[in-house]
C-alpha atoms as a PDB file:
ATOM      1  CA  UNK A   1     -30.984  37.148 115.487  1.00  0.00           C
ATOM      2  CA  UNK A   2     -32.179  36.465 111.984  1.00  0.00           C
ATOM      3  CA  UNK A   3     -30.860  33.341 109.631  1.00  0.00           C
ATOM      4  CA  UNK A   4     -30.760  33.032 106.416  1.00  0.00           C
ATOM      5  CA  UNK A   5     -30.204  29.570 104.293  1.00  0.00           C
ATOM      6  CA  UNK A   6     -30.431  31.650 101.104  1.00  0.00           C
ATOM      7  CA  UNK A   7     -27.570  34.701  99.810  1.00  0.00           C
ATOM      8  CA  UNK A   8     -30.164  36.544  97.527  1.00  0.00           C
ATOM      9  CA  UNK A   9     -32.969  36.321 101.103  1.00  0.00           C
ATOM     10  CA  UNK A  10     -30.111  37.418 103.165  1.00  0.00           C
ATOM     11  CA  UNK A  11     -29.326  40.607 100.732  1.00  0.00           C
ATOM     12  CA  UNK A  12     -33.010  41.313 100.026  1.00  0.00           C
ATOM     13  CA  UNK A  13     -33.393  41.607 104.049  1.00  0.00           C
ATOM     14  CA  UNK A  14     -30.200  43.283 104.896  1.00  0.00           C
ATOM     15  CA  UNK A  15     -30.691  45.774 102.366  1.00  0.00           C
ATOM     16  CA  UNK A  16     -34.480  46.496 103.705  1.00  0.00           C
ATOM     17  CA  UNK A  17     -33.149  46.203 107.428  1.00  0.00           C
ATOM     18  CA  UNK A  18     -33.917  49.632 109.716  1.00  0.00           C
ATOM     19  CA  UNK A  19     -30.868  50.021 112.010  1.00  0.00           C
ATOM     20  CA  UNK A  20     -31.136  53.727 113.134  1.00  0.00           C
ATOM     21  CA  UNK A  21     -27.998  54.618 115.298  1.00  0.00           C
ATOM     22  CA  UNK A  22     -26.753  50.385 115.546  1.00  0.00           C
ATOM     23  CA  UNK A  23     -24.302  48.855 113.477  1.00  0.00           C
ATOM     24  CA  UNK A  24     -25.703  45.238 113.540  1.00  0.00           C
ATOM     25  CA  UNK A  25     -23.148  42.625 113.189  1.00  0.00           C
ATOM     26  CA  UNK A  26     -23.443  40.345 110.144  1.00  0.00           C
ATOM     27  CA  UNK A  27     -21.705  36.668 110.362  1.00  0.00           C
ATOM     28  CA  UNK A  28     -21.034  35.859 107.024  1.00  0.00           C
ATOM     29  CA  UNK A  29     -20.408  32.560 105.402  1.00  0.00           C
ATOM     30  CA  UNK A  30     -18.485  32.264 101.696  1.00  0.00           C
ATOM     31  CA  UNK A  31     -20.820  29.428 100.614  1.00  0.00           C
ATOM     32  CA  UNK A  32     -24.246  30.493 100.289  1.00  0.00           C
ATOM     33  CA  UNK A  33     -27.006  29.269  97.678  1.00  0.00           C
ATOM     34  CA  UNK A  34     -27.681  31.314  95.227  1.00  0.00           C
ATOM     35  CA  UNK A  35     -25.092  34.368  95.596  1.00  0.00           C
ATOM     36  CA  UNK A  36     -21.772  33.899  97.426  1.00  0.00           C
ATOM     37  CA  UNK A  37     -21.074  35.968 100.617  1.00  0.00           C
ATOM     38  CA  UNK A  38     -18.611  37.638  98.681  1.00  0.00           C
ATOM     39  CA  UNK A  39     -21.231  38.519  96.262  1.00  0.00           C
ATOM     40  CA  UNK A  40     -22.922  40.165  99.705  1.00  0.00           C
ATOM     41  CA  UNK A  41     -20.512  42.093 101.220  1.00  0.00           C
ATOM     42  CA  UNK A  42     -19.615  43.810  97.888  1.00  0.00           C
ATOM     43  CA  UNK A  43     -23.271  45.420  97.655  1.00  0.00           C
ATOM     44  CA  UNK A  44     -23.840  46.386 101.592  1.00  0.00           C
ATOM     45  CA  UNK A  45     -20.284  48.116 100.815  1.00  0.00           C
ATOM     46  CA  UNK A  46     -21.736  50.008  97.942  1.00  0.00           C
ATOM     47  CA  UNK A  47     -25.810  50.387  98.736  1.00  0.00           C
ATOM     48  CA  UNK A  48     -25.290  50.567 103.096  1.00  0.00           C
ATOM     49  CA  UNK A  49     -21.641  51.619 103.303  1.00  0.00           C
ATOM     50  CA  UNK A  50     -20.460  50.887 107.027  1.00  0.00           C
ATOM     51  CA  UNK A  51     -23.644  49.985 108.471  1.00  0.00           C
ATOM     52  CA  UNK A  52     -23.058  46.534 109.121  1.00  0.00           C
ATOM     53  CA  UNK A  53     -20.157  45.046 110.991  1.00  0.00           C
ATOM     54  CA  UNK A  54     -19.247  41.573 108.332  1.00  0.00           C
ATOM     55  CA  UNK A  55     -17.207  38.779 109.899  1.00  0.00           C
ATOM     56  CA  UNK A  56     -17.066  36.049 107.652  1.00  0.00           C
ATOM     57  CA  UNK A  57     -17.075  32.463 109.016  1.00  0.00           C
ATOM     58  CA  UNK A  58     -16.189  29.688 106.933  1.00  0.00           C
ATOM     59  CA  UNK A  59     -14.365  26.733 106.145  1.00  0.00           C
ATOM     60  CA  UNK A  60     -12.929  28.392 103.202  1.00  0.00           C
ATOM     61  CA  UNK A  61      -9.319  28.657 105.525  1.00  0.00           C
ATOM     62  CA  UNK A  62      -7.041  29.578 101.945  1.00  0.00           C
ATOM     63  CA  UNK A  63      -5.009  33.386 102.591  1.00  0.00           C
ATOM     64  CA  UNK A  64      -6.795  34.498  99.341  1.00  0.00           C
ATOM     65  CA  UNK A  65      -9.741  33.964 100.414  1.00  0.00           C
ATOM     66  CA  UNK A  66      -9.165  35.483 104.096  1.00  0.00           C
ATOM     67  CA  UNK A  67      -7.570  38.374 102.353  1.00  0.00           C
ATOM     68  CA  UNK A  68     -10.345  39.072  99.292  1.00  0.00           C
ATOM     69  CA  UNK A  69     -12.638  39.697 102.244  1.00  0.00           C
ATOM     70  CA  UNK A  70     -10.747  41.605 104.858  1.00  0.00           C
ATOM     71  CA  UNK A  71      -9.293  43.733 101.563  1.00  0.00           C
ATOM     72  CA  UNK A  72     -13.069  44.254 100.893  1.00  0.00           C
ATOM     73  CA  UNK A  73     -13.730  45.409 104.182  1.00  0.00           C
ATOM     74  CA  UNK A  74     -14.448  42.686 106.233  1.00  0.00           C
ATOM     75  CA  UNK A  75     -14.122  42.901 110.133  1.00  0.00           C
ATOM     76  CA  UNK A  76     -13.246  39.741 110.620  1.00  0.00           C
ATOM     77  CA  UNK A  77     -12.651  36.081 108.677  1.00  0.00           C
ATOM     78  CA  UNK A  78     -12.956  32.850 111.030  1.00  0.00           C
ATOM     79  CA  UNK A  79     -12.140  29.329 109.747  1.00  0.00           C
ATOM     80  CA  UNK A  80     -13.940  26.385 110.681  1.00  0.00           C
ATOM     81  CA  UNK A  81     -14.174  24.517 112.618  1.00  0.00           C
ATOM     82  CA  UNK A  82     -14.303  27.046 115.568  1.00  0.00           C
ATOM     83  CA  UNK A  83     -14.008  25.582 118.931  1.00  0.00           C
END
């Protein structure tokens, strides 16, 4: 389990993570300081294409933005707040 307050840490370390054989799942939030989650998920799709499982959680709950990510790829797109 790693966190990350920060979209441009979160990319730096994703992009520089070692995952051998695993496909680590990435929980994925739209608002993020500094680059959007969006901004995210676009380069692990182009630099480390299906090596990380991306569900996006967020309290963004509009169909566009559900649908820009799981269009993009996404696994997953929860709303908050989960119970």
């Amino acid at each position: 389990y790693r966190r990350f307050d920060e979209g441009r840490d979160a990319l730096a370390a994703l992009l520089a993570m070692r995952t051998g054989s695993h496909r680590p799942i990435v929980l994925m939030d739209v608002d993020l300081p500094g680059l959007d989650g969006h901004s995210i998920h676009d380069r692990l799709r182009v630099d480390r294409p299906g090596v990380f499982i991306v569900v996006f959680v967020s309290a963004h709950a509009s169909e566009g933005e559900q649908l820009r990510a799981l269009n993009a790829g996404a696994w997953d797109y929860l709303t908050k707040p989960l119970n």
